[in-house]
C-alpha atoms as a PDB file:
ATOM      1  CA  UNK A   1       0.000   0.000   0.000  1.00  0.00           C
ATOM      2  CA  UNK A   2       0.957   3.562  -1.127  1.00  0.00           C
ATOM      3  CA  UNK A   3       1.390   5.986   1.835  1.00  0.00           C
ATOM      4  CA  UNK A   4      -0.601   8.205  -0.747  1.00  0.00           C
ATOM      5  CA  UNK A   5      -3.418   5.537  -0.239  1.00  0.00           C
ATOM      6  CA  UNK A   6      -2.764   5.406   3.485  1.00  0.00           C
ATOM      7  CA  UNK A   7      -3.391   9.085   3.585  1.00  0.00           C
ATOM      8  CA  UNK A   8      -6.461   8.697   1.443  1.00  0.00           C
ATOM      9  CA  UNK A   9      -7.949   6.563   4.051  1.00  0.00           C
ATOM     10  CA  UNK A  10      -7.481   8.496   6.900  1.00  0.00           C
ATOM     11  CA  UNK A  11      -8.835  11.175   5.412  1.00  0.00           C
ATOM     12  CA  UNK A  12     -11.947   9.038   4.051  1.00  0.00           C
ATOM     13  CA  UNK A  13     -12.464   7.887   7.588  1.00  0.00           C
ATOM     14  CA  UNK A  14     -11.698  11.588   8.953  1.00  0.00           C
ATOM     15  CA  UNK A  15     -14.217  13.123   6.433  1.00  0.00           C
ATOM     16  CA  UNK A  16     -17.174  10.891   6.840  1.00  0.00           C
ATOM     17  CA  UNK A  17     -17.163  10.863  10.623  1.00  0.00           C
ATOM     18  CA  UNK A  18     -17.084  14.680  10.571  1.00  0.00           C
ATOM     19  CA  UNK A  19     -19.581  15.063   8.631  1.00  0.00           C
ATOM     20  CA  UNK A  20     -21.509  12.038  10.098  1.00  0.00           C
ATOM     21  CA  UNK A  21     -21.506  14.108  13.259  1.00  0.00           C
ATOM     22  CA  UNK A  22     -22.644  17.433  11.949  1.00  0.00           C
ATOM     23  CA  UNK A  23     -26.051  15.619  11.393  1.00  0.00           C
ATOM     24  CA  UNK A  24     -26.787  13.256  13.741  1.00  0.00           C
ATOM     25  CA  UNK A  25     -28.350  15.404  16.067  1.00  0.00           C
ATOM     26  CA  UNK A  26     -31.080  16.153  13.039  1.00  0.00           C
ATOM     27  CA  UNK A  27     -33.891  16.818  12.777  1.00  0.00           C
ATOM     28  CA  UNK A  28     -32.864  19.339  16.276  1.00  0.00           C
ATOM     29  CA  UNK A  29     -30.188  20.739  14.171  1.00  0.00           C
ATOM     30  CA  UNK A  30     -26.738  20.817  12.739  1.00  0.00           C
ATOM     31  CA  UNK A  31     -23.609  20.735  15.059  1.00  0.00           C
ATOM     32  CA  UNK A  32     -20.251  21.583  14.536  1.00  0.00           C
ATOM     33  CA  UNK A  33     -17.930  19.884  16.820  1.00  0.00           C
ATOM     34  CA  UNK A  34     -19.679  19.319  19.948  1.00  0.00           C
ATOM     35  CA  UNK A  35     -22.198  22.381  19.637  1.00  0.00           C
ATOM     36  CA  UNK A  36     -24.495  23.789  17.627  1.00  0.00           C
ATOM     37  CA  UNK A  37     -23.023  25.326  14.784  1.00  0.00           C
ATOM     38  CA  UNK A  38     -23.613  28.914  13.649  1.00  0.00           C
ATOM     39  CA  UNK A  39     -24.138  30.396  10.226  1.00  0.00           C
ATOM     40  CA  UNK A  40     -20.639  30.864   9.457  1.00  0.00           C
ATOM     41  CA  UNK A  41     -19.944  27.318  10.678  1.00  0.00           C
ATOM     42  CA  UNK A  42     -22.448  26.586   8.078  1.00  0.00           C
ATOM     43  CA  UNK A  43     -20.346  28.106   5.813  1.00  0.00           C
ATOM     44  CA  UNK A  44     -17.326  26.136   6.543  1.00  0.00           C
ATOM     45  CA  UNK A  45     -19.333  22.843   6.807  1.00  0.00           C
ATOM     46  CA  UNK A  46     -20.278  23.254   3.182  1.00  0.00           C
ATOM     47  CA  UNK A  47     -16.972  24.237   2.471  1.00  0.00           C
ATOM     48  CA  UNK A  48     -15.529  21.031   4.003  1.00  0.00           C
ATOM     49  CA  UNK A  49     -18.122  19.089   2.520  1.00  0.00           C
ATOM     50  CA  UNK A  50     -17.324  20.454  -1.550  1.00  0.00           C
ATOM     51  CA  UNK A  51     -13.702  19.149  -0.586  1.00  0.00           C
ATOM     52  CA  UNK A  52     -15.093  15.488   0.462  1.00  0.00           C
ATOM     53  CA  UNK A  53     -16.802  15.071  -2.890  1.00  0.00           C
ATOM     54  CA  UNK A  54     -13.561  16.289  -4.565  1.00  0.00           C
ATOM     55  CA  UNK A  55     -12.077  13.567  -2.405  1.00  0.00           C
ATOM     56  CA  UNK A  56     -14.548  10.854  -3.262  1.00  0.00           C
ATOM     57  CA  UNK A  57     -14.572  11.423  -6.860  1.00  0.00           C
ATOM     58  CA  UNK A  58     -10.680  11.283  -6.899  1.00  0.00           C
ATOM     59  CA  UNK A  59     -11.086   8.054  -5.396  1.00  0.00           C
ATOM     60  CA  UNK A  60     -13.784   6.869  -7.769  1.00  0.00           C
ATOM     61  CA  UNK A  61     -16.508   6.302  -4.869  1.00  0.00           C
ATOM     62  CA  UNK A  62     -20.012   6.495  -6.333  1.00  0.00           C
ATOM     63  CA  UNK A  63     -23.529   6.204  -4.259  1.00  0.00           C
ATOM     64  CA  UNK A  64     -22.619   9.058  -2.062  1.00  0.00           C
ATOM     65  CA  UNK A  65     -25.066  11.828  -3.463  1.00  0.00           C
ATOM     66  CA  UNK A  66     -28.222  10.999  -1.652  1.00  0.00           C
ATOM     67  CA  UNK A  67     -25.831  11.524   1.804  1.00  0.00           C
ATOM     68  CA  UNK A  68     -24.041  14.355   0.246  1.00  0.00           C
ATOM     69  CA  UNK A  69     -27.210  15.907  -0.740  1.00  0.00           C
ATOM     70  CA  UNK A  70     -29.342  16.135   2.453  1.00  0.00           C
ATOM     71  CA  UNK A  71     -25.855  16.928   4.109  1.00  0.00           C
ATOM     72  CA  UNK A  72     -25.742  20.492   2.004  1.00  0.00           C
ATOM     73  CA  UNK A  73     -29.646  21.144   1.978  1.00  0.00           C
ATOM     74  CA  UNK A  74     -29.207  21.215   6.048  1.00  0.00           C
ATOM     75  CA  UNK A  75     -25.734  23.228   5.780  1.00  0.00           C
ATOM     76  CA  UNK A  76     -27.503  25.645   3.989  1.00  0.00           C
ATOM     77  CA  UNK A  77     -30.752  26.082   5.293  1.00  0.00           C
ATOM     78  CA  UNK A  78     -29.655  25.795   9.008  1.00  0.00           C
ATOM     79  CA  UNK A  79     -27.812  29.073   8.491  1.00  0.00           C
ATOM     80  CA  UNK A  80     -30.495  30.240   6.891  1.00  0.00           C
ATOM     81  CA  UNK A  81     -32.520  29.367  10.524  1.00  0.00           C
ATOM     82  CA  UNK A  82     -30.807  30.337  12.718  1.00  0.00           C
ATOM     83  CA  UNK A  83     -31.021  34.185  11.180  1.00  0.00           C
ATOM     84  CA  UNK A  84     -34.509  33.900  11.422  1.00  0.00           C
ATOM     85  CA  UNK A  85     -34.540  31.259  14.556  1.00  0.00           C
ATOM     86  CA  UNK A  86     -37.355  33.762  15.828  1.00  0.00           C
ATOM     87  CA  UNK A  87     -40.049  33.517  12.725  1.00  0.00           C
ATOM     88  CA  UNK A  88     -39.970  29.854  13.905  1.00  0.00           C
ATOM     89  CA  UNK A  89     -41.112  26.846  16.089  1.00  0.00           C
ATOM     90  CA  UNK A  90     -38.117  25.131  15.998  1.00  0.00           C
ATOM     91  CA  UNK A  91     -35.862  23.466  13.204  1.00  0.00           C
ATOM     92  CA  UNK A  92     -37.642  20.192  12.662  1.00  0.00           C
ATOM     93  CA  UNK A  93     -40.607  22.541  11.750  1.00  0.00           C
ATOM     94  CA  UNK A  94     -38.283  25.198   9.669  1.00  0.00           C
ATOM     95  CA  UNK A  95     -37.417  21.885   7.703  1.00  0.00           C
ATOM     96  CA  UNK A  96     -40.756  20.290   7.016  1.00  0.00           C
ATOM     97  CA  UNK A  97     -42.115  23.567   6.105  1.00  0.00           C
ATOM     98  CA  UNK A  98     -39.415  23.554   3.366  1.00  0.00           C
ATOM     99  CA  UNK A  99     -39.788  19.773   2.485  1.00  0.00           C
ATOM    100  CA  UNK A 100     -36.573  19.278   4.105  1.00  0.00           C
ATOM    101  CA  UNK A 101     -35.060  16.094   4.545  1.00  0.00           C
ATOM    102  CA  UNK A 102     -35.783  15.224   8.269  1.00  0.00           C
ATOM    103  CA  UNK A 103     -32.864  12.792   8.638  1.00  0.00           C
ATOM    104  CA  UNK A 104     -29.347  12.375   6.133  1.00  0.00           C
ATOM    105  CA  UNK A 105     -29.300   8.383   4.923  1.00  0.00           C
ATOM    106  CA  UNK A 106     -26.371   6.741   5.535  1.00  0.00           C
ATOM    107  CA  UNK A 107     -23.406   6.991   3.058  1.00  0.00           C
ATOM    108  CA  UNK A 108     -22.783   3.802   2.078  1.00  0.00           C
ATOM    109  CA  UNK A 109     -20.145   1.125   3.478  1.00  0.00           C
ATOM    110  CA  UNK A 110     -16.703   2.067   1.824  1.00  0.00           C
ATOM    111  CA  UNK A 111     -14.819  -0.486  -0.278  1.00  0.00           C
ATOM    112  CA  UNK A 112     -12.987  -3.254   1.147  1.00  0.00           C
ATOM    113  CA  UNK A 113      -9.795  -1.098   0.427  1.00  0.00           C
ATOM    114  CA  UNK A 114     -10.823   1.487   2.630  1.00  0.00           C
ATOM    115  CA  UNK A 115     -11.276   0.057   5.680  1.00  0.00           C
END
């Protein structure tokens, strides 16, 4: 093994749990780290997550875009929410109001190589 693949791993690994993270708290809201992120966290989660599609396509990974999808559509919109927190119930409400996806699906398993 390469140490350019070893690095593309990690970084696999590194990526998806980050951004695993940032949405497992939906539909409540979006985190960043251990808290809930704010708009210009938004801004760097979407940033972060342009460079993880980059990264996947590099790899040749396909079946991510469902996860990568409903990943932005919260990155943007929570931003979006949380500007406006006040016109609103609460962010599962903000989101169904906007036919939102409640939850992000799992990406799926990575290839044997990845692991």
């Amino acid at each position: 093994m390469t140490e350019q693949a070893d690095l593309d791993r990690a970084e696999y690994r590194r990526a998806m749990d980050w951004l695993s993270c940032a949405v497992h708290e939906l539909p409540a809201g979006v985190l960043y780290g251990a808290n809930g992120a704010y708009a210009r966290q938004c801004a760097d989660l979407v940033n972060g997550l342009d460079d993880v599609e980059r990264l996947c396509t590099r790899l040749g990974l396909n079946g991510h875009q469902a996860f990568f999808d409903a990943c932005r559509w919260h990155f943007e919109h929570y931003a979006h929410y949380l500007s406006r927190r006040r016109h609103f119930v609460d962010y599962e409400s903000y989101t169904r109001d906007r036919n939102g996806p409640a939850r992000v699906p799992k990406p799926p398993a990575p290839p044997r190589w990845l692991q």
